[in-house]
Protein backbone atom coordinates (compact mmCIF):
# COMPACT_ATOMS: atom_id res chain seq x y z
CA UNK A 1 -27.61 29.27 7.95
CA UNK A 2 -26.24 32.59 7.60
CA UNK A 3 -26.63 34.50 4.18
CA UNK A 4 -22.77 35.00 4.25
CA UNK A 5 -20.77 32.31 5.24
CA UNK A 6 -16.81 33.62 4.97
CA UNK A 7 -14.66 33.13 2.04
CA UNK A 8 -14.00 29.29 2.37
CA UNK A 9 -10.35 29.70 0.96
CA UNK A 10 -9.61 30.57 4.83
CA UNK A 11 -10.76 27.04 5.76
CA UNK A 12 -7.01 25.94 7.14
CA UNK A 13 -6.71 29.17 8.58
CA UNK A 14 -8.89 29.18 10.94
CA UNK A 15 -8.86 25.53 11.85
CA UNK A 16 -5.40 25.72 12.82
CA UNK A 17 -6.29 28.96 15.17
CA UNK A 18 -8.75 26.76 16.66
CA UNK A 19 -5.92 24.20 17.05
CA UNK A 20 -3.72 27.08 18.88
CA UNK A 21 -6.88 27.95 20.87
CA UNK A 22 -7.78 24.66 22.16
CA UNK A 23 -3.57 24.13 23.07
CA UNK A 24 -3.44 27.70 24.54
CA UNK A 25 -6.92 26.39 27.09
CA UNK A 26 -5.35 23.03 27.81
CA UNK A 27 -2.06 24.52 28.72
CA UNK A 28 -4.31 27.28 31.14
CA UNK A 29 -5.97 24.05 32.10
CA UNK A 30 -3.36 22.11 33.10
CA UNK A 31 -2.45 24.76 36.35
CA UNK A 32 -3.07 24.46 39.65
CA UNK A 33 -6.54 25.88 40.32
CA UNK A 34 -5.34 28.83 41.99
CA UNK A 35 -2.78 30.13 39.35
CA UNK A 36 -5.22 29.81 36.76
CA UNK A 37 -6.86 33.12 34.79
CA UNK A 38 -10.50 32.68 34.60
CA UNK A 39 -10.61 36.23 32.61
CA UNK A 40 -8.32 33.90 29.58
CA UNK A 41 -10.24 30.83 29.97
CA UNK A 42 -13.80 32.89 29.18
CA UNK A 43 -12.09 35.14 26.92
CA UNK A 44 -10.81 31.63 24.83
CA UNK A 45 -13.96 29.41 25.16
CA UNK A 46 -16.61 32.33 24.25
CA UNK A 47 -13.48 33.02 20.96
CA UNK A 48 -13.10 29.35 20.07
CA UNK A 49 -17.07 28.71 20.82
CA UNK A 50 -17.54 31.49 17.91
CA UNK A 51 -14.80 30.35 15.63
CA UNK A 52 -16.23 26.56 15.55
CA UNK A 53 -19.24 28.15 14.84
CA UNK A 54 -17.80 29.77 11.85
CA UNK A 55 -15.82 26.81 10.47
CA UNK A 56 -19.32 24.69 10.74
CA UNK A 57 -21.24 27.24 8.98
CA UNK A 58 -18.18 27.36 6.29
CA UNK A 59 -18.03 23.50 5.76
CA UNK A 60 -21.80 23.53 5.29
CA UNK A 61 -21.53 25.98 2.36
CA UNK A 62 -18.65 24.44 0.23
CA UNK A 63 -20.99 20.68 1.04
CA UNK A 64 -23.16 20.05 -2.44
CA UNK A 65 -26.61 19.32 -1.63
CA UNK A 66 -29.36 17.38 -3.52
CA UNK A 67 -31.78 20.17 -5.15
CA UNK A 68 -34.76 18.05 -4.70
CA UNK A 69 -34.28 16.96 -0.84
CA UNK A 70 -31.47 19.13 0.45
CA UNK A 71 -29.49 16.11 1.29
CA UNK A 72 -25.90 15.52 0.94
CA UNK A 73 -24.54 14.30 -2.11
């Protein structure tokens, strides 16, 4: 885990630009293959790829852990 993991108050935030992220790629989707923008599509999945990253590195920081096994309480 990263040293510093975001200010956690941005939580909704930034699951609800994942939301728009993951609408915006099925709506690019959802084209016919050859009216599609692959340059979008990358640019979207390597974005949302990094943001879910993010958002699981920020729900593993607010999660209180055992301080004897590291476990979830």
């Amino acid at each position: 885990m990263r040293e510093s993991s975001g200010i956690t108050g941005f939580l909704e935030i930034f699951e609800g630009r994942l939301n728009k992220m993951k609408l915006h790629l099925k709506e690019e989707l959802s084209k016919a293959k050859h009216e599609r923008n692959k340059t979008t599509i990358r640019r979207t999945l390597t974005d949302a790829r990094k943001l879910n990253k993010t958002l699981k590195d920020m729900r593993s920081a607010n999660i209180k852990r055992c301080p004897h096994c590291g476990e979830k309480l």
